[in-house]
Protein backbone atom coordinates (compact mmCIF):
# COMPACT_ATOMS: atom_id res chain seq x y z
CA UNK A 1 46.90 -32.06 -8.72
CA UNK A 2 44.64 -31.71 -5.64
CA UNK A 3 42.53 -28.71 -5.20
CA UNK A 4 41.55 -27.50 -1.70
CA UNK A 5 40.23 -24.68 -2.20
CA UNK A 6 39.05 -22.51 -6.07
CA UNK A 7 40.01 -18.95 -4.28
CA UNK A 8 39.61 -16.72 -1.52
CA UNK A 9 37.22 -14.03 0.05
CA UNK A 10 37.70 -11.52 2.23
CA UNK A 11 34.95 -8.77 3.72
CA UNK A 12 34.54 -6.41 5.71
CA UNK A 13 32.69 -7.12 9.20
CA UNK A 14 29.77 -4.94 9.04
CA UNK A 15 29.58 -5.25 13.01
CA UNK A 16 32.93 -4.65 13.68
CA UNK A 17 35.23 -3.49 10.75
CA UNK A 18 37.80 -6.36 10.56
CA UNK A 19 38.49 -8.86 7.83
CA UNK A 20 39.65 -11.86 7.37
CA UNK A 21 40.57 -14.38 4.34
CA UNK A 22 38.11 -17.27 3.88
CA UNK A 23 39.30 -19.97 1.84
CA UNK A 24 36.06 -20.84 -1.33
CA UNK A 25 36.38 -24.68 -1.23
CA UNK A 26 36.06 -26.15 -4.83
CA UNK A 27 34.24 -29.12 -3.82
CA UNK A 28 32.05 -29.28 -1.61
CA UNK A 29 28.34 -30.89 -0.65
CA UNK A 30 26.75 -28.08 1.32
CA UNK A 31 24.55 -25.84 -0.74
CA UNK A 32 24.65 -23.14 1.47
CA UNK A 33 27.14 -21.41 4.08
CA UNK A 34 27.39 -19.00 6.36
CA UNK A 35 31.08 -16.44 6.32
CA UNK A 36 31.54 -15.36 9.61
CA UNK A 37 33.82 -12.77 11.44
CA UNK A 38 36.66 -14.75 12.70
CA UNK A 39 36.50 -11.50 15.88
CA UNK A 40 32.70 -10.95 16.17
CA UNK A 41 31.27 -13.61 14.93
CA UNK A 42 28.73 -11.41 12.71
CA UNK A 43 27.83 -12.91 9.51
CA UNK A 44 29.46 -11.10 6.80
CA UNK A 45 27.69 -13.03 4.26
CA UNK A 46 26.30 -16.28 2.50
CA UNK A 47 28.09 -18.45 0.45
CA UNK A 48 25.49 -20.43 -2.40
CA UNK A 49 26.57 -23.36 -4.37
CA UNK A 50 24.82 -23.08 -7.70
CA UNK A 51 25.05 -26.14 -9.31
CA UNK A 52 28.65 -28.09 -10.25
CA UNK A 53 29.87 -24.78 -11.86
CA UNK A 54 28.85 -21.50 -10.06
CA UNK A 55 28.59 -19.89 -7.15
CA UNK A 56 27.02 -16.76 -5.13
CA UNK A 57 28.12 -14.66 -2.57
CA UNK A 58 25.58 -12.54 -0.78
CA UNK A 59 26.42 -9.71 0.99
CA UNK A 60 24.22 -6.49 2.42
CA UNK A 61 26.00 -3.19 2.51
CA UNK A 62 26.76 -1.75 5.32
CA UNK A 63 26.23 2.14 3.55
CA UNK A 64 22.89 1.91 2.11
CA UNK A 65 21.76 -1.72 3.22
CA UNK A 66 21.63 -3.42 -0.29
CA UNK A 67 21.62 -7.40 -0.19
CA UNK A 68 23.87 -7.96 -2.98
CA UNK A 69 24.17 -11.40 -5.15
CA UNK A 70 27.61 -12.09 -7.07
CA UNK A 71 27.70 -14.76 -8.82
CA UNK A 72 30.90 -16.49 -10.20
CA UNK A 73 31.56 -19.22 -12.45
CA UNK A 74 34.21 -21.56 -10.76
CA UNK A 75 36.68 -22.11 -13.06
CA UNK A 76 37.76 -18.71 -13.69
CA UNK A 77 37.84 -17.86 -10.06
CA UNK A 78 40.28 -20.61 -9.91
CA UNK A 79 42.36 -18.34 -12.28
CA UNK A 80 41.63 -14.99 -11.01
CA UNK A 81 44.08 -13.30 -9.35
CA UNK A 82 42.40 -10.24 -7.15
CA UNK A 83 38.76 -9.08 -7.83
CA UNK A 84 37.08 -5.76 -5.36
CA UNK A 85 33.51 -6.16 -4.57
CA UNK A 86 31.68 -3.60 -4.97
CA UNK A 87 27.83 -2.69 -3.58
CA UNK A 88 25.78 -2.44 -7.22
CA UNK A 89 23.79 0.47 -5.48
CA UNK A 90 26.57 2.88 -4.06
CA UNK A 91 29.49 1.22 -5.25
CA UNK A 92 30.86 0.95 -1.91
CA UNK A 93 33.69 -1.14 -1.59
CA UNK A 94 32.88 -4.58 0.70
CA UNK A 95 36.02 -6.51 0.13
CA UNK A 96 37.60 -8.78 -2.42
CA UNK A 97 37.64 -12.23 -4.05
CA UNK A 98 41.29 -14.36 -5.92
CA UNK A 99 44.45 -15.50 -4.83
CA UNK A 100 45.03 -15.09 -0.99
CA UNK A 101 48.40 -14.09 -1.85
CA UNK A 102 47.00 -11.23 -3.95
CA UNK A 103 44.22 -10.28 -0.76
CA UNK A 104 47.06 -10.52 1.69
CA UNK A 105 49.55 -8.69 0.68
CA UNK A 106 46.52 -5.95 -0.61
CA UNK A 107 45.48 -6.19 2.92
CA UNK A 108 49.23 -5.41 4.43
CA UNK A 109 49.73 -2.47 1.83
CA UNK A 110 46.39 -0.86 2.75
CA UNK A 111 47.53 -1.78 6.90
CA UNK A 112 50.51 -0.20 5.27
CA UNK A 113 49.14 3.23 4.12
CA UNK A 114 47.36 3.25 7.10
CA UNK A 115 50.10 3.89 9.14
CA UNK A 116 52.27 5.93 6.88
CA UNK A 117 49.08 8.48 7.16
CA UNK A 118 48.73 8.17 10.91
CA UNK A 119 52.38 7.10 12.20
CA UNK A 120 50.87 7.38 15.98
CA UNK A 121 47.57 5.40 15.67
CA UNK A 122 48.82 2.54 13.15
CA UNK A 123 47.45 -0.30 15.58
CA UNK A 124 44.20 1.76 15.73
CA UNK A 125 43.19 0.47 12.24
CA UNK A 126 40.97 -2.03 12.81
CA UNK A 127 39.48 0.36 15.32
CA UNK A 128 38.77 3.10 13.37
CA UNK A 129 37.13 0.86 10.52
CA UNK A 130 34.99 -0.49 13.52
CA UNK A 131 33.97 3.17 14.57
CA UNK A 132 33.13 4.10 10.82
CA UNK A 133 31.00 1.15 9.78
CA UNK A 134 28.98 1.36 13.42
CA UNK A 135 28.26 5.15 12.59
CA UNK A 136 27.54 4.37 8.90
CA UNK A 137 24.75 1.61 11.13
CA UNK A 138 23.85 4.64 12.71
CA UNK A 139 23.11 6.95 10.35
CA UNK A 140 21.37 4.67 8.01
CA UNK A 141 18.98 3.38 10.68
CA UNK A 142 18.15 7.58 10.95
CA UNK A 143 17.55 7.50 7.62
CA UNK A 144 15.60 5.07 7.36
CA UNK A 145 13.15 6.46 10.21
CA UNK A 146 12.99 9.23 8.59
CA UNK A 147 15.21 11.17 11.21
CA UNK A 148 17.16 13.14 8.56
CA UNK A 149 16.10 15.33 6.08
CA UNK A 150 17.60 18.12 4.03
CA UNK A 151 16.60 21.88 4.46
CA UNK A 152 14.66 21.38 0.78
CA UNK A 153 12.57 18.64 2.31
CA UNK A 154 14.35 15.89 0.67
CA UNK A 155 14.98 12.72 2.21
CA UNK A 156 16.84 10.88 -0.36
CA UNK A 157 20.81 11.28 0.97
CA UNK A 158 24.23 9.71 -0.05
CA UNK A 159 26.88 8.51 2.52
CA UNK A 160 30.65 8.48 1.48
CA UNK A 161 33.76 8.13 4.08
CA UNK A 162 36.26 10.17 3.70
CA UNK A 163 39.25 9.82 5.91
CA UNK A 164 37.49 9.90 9.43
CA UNK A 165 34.31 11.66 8.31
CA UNK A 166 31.13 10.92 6.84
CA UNK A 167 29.83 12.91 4.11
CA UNK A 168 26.15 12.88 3.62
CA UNK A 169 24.92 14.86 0.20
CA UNK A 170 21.31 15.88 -0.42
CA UNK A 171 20.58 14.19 -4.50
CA UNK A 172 18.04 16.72 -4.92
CA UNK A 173 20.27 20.04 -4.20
CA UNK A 174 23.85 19.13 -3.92
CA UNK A 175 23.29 20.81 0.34
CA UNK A 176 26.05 18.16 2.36
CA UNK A 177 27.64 18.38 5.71
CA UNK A 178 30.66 16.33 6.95
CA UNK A 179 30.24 14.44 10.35
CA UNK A 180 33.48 13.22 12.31
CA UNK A 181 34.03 9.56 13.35
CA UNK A 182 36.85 8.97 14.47
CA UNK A 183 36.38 7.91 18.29
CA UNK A 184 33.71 6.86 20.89
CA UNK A 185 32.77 10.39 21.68
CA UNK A 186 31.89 10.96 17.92
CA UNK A 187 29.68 7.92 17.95
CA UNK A 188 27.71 8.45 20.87
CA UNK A 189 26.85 12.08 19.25
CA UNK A 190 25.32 10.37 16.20
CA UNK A 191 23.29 8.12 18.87
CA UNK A 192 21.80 11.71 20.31
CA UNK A 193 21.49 12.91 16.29
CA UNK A 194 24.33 15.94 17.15
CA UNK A 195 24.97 17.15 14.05
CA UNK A 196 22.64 15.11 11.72
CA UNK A 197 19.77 17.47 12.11
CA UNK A 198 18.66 19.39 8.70
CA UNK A 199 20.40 22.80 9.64
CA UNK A 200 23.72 21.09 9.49
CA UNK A 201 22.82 20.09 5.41
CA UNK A 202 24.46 23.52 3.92
């Protein structure tokens, strides 16, 4: 039996929302490698080889910036069927690791859904993830400066997606406002800070 390759990965481009399948090779003699967006060219991540039987993947989050480190123990990847990856910080999803069988036909179902839930902007998807994870860049590069604070004088935020909007929720008083981004309009309102200033936290 000749192996080629123990499983597959697949993340999300933090630069520009696509993702692709990258085959794990099961042999190989470089200790380190870089996974990069087959349409940006962005690193998504780093692939470590940890010895003969284990290997890391690290990968930042694009939500709250987290360099995560997964490490896997070969030969039950070479069993697994389909794994999510998850950021240990915010639990935000960053893509998955099995069977590419299992990943693709996940990937065509959630294509799928897409679709069924916008019948007019199905070939948008990729599109719309790209708009989301640029004004998820956005925000958390405010945040980080310091450029968004709650009424109560907290900085300390969360950042979920839902649908096409951003929710951002104060931890210290539950205060949260919703911000749209869906389109090119909506991001170049989160460059200006429309909408992120501390009167919109209610």
């Amino acid at each position: 039996m000749v192996i080629r390759d123990v499983c597959s990965l697949a993340l999300y481009c933090q630069q520009c929302g696509s993702i692709h399948v990258h085959g794990i090779p099961y042999f190989s003699a470089r200790r380190e490698t870089a996974l990069r967006c087959e349409s940006c060219g962005h690193e998504k991540a780093r692939l470590l080889r940890l010895g003969k039987n284990h290997i890391a993947v690290e990968a930042s989050c694009v939500v709250c910036g987290t360099k995560n480190r997964f490490v896997y123990v070969l030969r039950e990847l070479h069993r697994a069927g389909l794994e999510k990856i998850y950021c240990g910080t915010d639990h935000f999803e960053l893509g998955y690791i099995g069977r590419r069988r299992r990943i693709e036909e996940l990937m065509r179902f959630n294509q799928a859904e897409f679709e069924a839930l916008h019948p007019h902007d199905g070939k948008n998807f990729i599109e719309k993830q790209r708009i989301l994870l640029e004004a998820l860049n956005r925000i958390h590069d405010m945040a980080q400066a310091g450029d968004i604070v709650c009424p109560c004088g907290s900085e300390a935020l969360t950042a979920d997606i839902c649908g096409s909007y951003i929710v951002l929720e104060c931890e210290r008083c539950g205060s949260y406002c919703a911000l749209r981004a869906e389109n090119a309009g909506d991001l170049e309102k989160l460059r200006f800070g429309v909408g992120l200033r501390a009167p919109n936290l209610a």
